[in-house]
PDB file of N, CA and C in Angstrom:
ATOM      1  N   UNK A   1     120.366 126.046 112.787  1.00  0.00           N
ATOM      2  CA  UNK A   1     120.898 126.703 111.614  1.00  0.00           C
ATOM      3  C   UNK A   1     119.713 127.196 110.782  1.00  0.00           C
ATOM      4  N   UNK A   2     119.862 128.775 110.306  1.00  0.00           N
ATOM      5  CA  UNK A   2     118.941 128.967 109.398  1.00  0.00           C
ATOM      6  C   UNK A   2     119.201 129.116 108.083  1.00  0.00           C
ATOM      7  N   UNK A   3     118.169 128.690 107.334  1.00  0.00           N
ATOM      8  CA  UNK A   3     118.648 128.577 105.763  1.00  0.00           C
ATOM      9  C   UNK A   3     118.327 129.704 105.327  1.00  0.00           C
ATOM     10  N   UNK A   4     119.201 129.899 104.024  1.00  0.00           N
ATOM     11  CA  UNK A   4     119.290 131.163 103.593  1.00  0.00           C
ATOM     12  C   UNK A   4     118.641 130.945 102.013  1.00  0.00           C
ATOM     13  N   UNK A   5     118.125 130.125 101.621  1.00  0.00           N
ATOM     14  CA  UNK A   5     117.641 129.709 100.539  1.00  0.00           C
ATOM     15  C   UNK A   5     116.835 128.769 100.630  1.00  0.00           C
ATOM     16  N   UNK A   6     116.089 128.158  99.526  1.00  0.00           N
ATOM     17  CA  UNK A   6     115.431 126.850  99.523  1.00  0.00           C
ATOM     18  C   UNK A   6     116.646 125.780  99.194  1.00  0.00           C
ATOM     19  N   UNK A   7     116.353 124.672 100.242  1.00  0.00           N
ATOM     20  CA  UNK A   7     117.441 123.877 100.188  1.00  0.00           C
ATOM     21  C   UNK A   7     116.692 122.668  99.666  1.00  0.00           C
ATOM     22  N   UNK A   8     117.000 121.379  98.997  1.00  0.00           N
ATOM     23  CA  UNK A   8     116.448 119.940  99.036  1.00  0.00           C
ATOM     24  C   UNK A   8     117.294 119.117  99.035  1.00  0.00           C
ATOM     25  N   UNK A   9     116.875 118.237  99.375  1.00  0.00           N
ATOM     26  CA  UNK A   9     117.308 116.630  99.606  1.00  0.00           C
ATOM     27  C   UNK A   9     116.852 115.932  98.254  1.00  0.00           C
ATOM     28  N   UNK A  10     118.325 115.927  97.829  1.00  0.00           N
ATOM     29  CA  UNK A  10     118.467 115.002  95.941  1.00  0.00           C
ATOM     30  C   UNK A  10     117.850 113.368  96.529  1.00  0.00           C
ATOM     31  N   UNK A  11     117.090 112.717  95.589  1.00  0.00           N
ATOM     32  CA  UNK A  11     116.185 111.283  95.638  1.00  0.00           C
ATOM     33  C   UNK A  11     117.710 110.267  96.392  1.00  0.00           C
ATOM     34  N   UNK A  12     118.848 110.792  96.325  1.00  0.00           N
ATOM     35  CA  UNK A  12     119.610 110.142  97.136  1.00  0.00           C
ATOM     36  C   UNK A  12     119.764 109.507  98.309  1.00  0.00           C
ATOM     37  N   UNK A  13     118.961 110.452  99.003  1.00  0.00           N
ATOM     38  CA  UNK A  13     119.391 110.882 100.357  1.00  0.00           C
ATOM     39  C   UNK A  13     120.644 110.764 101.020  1.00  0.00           C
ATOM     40  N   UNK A  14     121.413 111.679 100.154  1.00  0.00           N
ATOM     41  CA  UNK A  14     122.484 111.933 100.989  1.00  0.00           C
ATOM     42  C   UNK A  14     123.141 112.977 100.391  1.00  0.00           C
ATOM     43  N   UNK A  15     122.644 113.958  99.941  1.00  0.00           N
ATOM     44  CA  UNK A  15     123.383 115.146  98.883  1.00  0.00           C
ATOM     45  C   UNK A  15     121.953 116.508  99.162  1.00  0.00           C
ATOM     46  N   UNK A  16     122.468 117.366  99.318  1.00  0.00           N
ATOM     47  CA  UNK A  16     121.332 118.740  99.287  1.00  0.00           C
ATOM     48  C   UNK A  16     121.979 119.487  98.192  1.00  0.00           C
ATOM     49  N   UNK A  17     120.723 120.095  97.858  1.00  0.00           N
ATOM     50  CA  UNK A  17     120.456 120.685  96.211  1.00  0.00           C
ATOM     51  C   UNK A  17     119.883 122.027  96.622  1.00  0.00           C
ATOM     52  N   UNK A  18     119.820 123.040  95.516  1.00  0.00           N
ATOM     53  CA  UNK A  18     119.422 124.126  95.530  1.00  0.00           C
ATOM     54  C   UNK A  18     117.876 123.960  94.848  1.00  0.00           C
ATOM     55  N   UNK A  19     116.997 125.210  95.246  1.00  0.00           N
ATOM     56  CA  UNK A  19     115.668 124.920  94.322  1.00  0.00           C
ATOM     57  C   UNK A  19     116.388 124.839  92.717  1.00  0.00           C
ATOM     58  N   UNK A  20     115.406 124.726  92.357  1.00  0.00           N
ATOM     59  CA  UNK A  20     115.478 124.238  90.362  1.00  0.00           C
ATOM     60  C   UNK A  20     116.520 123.208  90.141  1.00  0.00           C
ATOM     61  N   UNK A  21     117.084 122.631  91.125  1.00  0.00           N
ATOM     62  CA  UNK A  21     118.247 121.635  90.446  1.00  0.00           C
ATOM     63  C   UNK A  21     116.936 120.482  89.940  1.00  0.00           C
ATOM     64  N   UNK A  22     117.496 119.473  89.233  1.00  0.00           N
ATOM     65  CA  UNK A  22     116.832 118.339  88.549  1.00  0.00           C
ATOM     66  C   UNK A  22     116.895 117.212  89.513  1.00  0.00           C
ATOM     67  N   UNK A  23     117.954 116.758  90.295  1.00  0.00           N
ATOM     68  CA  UNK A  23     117.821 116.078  91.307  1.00  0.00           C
ATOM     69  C   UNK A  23     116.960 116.170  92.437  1.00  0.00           C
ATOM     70  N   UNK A  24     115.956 117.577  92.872  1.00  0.00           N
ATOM     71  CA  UNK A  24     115.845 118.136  93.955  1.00  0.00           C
ATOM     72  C   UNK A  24     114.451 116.815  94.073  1.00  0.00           C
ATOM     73  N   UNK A  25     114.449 116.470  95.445  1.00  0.00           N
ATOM     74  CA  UNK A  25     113.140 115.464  95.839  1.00  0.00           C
ATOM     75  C   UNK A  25     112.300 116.103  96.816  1.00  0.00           C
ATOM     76  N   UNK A  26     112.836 115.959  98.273  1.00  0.00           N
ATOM     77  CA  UNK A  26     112.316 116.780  98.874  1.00  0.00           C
ATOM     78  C   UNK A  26     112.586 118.050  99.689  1.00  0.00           C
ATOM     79  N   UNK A  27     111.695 118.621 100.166  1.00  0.00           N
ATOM     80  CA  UNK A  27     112.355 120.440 100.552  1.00  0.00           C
ATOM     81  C   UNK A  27     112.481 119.696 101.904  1.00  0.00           C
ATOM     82  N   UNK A  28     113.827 120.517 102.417  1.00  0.00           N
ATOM     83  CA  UNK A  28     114.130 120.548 103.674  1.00  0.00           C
ATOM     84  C   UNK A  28     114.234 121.583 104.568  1.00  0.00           C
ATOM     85  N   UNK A  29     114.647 122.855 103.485  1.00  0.00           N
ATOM     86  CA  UNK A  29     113.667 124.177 104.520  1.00  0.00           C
ATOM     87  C   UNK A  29     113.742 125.078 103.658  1.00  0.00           C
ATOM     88  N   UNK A  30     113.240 126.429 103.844  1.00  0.00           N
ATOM     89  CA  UNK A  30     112.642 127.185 103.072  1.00  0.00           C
ATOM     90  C   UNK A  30     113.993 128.478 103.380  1.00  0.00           C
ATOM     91  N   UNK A  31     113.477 130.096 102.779  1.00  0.00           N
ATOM     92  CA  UNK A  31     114.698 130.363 103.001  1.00  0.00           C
ATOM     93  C   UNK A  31     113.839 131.430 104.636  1.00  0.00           C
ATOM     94  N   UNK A  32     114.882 131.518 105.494  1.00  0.00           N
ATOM     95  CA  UNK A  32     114.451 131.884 106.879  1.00  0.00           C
ATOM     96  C   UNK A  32     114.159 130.592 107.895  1.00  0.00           C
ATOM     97  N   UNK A  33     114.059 129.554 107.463  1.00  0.00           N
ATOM     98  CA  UNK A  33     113.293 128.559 108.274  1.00  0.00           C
ATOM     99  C   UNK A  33     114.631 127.973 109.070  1.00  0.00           C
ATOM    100  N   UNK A  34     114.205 126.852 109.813  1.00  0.00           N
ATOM    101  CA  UNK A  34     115.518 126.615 110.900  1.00  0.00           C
ATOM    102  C   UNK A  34     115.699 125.204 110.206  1.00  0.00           C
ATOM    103  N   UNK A  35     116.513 125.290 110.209  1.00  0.00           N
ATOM    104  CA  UNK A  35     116.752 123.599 109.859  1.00  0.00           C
ATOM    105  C   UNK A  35     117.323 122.628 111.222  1.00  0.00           C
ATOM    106  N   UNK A  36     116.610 121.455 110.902  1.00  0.00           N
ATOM    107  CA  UNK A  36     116.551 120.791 112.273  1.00  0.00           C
ATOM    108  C   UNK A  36     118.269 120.282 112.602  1.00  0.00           C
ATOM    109  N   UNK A  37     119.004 120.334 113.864  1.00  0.00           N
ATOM    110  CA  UNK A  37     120.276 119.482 114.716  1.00  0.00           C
ATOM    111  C   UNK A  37     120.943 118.552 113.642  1.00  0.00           C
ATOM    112  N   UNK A  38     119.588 117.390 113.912  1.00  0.00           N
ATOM    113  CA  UNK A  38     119.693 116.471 113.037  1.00  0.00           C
ATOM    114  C   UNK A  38     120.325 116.291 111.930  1.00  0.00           C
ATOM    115  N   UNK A  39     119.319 116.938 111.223  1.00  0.00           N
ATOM    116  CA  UNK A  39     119.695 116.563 109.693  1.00  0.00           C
ATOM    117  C   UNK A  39     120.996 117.656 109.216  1.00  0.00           C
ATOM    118  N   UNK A  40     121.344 119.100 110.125  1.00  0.00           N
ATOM    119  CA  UNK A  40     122.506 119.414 109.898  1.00  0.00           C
ATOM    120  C   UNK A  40     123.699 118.260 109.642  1.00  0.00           C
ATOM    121  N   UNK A  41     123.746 117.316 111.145  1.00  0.00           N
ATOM    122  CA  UNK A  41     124.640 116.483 111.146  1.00  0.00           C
ATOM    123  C   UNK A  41     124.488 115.636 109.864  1.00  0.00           C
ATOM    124  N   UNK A  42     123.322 115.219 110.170  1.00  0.00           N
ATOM    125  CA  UNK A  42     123.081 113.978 109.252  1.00  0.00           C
ATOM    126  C   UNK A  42     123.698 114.375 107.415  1.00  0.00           C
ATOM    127  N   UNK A  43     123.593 115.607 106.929  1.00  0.00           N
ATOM    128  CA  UNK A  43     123.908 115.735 105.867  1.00  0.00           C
ATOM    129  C   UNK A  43     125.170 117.398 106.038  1.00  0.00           C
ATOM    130  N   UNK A  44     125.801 117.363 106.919  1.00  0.00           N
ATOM    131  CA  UNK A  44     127.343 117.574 107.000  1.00  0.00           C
ATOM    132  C   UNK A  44     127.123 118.968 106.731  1.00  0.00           C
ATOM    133  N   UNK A  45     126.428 119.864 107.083  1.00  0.00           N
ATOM    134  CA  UNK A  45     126.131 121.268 106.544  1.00  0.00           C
ATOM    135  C   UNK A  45     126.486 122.230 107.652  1.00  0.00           C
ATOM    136  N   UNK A  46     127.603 123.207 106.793  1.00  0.00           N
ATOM    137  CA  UNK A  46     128.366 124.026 107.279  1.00  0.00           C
ATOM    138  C   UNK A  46     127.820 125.445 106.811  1.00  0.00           C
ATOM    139  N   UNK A  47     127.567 126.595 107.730  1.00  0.00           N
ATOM    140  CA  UNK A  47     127.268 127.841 107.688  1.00  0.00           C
ATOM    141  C   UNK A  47     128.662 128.899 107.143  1.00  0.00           C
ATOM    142  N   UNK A  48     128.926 128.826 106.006  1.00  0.00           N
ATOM    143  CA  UNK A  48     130.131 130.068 105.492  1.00  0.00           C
ATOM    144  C   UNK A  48     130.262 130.582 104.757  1.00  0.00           C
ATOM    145  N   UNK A  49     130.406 131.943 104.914  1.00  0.00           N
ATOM    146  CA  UNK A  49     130.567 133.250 103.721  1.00  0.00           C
ATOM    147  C   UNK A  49     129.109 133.400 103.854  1.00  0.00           C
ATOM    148  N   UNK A  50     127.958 133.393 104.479  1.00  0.00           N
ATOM    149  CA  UNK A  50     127.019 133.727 104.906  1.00  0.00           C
ATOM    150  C   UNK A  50     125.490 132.661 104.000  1.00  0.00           C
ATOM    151  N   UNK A  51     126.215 131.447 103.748  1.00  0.00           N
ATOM    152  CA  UNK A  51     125.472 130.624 102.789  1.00  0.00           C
ATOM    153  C   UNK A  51     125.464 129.391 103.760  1.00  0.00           C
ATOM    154  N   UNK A  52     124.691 128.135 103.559  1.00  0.00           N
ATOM    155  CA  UNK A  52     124.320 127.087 103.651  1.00  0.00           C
ATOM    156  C   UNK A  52     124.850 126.146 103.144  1.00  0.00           C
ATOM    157  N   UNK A  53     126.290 125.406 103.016  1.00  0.00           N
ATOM    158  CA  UNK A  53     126.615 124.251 101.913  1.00  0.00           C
ATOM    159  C   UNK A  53     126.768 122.821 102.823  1.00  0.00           C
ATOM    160  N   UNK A  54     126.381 122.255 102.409  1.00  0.00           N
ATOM    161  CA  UNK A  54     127.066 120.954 102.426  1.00  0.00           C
ATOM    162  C   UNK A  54     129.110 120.372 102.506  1.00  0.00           C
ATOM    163  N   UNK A  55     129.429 120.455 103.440  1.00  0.00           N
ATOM    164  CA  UNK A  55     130.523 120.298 104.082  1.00  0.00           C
ATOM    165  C   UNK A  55     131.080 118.615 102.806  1.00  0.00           C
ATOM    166  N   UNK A  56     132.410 119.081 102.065  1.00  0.00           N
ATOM    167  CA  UNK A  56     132.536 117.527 101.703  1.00  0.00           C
ATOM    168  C   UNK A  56     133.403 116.950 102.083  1.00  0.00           C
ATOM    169  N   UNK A  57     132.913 115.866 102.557  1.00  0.00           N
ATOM    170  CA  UNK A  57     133.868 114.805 103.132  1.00  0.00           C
ATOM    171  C   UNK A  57     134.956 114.073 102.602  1.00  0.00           C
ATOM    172  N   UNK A  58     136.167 113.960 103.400  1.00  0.00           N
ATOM    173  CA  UNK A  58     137.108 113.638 102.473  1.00  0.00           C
ATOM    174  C   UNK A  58     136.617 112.088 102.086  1.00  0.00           C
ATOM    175  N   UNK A  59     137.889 111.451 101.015  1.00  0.00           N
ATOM    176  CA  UNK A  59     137.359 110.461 100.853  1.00  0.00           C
ATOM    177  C   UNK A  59     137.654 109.376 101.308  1.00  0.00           C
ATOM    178  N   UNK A  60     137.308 107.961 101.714  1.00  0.00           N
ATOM    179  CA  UNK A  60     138.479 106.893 102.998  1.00  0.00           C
ATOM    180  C   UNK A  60     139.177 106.329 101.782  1.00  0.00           C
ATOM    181  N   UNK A  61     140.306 106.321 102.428  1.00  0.00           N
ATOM    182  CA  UNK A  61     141.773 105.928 102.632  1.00  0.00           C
ATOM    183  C   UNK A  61     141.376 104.656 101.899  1.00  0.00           C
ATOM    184  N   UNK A  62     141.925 104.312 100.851  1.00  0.00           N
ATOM    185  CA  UNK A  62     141.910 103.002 100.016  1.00  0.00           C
ATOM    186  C   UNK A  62     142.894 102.234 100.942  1.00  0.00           C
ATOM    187  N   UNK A  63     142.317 100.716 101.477  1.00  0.00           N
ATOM    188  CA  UNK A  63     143.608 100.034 102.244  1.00  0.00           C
ATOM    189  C   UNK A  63     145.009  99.367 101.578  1.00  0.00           C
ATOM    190  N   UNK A  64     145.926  99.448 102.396  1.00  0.00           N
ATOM    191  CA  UNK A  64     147.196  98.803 100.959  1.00  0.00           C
ATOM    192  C   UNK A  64     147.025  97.647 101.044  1.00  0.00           C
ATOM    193  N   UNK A  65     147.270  97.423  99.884  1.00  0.00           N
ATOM    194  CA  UNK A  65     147.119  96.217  99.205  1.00  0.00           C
ATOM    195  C   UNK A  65     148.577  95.653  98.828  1.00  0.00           C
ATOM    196  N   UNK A  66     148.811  94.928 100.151  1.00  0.00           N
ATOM    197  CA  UNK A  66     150.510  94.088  99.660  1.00  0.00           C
ATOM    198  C   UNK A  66     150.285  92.654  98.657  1.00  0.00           C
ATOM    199  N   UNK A  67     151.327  93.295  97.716  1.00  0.00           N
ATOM    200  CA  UNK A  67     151.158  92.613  96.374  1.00  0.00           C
ATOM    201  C   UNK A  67     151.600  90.957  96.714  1.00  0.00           C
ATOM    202  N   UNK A  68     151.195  89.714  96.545  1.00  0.00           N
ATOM    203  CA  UNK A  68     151.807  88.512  96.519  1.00  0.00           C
ATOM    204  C   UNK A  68     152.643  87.825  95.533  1.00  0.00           C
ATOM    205  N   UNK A  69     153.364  87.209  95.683  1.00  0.00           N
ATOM    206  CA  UNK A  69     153.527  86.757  94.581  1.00  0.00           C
ATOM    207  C   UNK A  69     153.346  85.461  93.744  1.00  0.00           C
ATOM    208  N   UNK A  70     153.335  85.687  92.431  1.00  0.00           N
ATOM    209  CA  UNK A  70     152.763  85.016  91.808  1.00  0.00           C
ATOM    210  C   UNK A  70     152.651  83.472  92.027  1.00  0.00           C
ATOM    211  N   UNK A  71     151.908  82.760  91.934  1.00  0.00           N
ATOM    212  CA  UNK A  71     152.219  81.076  92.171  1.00  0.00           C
ATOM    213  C   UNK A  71     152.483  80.904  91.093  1.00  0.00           C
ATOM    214  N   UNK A  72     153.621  79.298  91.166  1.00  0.00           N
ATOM    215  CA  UNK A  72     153.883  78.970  89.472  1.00  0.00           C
ATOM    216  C   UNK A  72     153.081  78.326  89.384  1.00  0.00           C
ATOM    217  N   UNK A  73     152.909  78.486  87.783  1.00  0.00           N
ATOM    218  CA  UNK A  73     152.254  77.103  87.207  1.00  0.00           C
ATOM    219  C   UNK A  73     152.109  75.973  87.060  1.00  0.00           C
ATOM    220  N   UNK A  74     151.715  74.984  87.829  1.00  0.00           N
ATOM    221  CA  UNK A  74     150.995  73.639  87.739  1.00  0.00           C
ATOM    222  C   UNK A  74     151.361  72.998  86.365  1.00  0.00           C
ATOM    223  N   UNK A  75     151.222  73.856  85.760  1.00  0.00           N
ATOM    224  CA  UNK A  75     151.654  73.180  84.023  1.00  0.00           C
ATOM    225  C   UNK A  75     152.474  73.853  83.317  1.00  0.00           C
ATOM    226  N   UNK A  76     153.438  72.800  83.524  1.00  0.00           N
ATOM    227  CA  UNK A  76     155.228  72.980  82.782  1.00  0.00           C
ATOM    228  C   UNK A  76     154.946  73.417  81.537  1.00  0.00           C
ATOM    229  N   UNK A  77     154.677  72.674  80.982  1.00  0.00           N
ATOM    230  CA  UNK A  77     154.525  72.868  79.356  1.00  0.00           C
ATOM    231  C   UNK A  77     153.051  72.078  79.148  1.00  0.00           C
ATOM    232  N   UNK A  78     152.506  73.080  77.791  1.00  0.00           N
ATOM    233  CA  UNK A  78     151.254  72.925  76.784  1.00  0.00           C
ATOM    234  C   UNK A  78     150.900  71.440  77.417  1.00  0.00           C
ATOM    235  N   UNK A  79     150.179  70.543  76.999  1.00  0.00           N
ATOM    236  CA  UNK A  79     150.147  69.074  76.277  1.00  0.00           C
ATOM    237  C   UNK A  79     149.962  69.225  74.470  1.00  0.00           C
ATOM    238  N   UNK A  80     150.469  67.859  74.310  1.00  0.00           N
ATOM    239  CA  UNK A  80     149.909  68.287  72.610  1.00  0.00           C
ATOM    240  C   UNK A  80     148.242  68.160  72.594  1.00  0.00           C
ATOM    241  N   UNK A  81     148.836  68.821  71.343  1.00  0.00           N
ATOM    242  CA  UNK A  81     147.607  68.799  70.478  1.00  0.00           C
ATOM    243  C   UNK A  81     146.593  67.544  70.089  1.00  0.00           C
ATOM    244  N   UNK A  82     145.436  67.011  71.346  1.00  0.00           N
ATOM    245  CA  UNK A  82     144.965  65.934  70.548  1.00  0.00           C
ATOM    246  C   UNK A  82     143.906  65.703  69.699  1.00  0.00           C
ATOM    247  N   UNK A  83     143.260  67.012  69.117  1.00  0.00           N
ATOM    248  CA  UNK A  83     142.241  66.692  68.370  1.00  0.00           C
ATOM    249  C   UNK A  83     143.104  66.080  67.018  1.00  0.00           C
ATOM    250  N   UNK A  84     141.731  65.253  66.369  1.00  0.00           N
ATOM    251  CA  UNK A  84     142.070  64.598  65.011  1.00  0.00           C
ATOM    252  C   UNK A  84     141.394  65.517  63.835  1.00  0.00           C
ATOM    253  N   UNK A  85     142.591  65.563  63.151  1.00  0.00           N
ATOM    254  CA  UNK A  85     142.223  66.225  61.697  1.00  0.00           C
ATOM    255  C   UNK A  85     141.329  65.324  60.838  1.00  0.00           C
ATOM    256  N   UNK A  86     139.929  65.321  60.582  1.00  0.00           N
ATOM    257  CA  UNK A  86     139.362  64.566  59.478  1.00  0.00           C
ATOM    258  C   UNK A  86     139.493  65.507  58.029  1.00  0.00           C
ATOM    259  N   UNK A  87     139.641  64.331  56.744  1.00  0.00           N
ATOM    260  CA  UNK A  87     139.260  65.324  55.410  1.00  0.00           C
ATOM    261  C   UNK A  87     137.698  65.548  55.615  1.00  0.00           C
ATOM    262  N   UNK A  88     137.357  66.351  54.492  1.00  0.00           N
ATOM    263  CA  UNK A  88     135.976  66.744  54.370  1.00  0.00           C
ATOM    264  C   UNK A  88     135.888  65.650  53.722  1.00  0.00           C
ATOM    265  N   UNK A  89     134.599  65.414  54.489  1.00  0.00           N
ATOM    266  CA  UNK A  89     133.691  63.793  53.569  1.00  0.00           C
ATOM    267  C   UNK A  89     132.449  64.444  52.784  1.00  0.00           C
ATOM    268  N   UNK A  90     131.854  65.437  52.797  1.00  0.00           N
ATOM    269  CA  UNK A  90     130.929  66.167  52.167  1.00  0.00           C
ATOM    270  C   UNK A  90     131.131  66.301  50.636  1.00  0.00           C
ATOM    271  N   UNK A  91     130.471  65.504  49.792  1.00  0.00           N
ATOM    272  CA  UNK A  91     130.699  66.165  48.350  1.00  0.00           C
ATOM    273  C   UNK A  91     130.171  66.654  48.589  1.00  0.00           C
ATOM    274  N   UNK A  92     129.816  67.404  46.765  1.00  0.00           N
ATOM    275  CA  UNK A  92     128.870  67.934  46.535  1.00  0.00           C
ATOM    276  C   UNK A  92     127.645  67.561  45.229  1.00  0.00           C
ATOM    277  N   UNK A  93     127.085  67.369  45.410  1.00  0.00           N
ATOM    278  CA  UNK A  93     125.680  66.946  44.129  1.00  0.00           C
ATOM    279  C   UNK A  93     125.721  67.512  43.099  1.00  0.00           C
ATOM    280  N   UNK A  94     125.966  67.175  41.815  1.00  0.00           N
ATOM    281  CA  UNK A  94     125.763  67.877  40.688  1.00  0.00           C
ATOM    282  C   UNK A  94     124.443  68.468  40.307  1.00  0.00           C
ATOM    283  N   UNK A  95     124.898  69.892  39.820  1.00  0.00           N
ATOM    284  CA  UNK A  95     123.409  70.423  39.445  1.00  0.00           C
ATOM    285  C   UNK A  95     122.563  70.026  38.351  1.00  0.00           C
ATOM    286  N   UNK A  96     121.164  69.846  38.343  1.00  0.00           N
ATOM    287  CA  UNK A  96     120.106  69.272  37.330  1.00  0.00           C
ATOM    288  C   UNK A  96     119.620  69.965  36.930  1.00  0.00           C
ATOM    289  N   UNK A  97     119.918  70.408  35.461  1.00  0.00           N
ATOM    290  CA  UNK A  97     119.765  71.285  34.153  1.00  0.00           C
ATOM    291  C   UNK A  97     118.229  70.890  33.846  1.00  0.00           C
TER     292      UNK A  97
END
């Protein structure tokens, strides 16, 4: 495949970029140059409408997820409440005029 532009390989490695993008890391071919079998496959690049893109892949199939149901609870009801209420034992010091 020949490229029809400067193409790069985003610091990803796994996405191709056009020159001046901000992602671009390294060049992978120039415009006229052949781009290698390989890395066609390797990064999914399709020749159409007379351009160079990156082919996108659909996305996998999230697996179903059969819902269970809930377990009951182990605990019928609360327990009480056993902390102990203390009063405040803290006075306070009178101020010295």
């Amino acid at each position: 495949m020949i490229a029809d532009r400067m193409l790069w390989v985003a610091a990803d490695d796994k996405t191709i970029v056009e020159h001046g993008d901000v992602l671009a890391a390294i060049l992978l071919a120039g415009p006229g140059r052949s781009i290698p079998d390989t890395e066609v496959k390797k990064f999914g690049l399709v020749y159409s409408a007379g351009r160079v893109s990156q082919a996108t892949p659909e996305p996998p199939k999230e697996p179903e997820v059969k819902e269970q149901p809930k377990p009951e609870d182990k605990q019928r009801e609360k327990p009480a409440d056993k902390a102990i209420k203390k009063p405040a034992t803290k006075r306070r010091s009178k101020r010295r005029s």
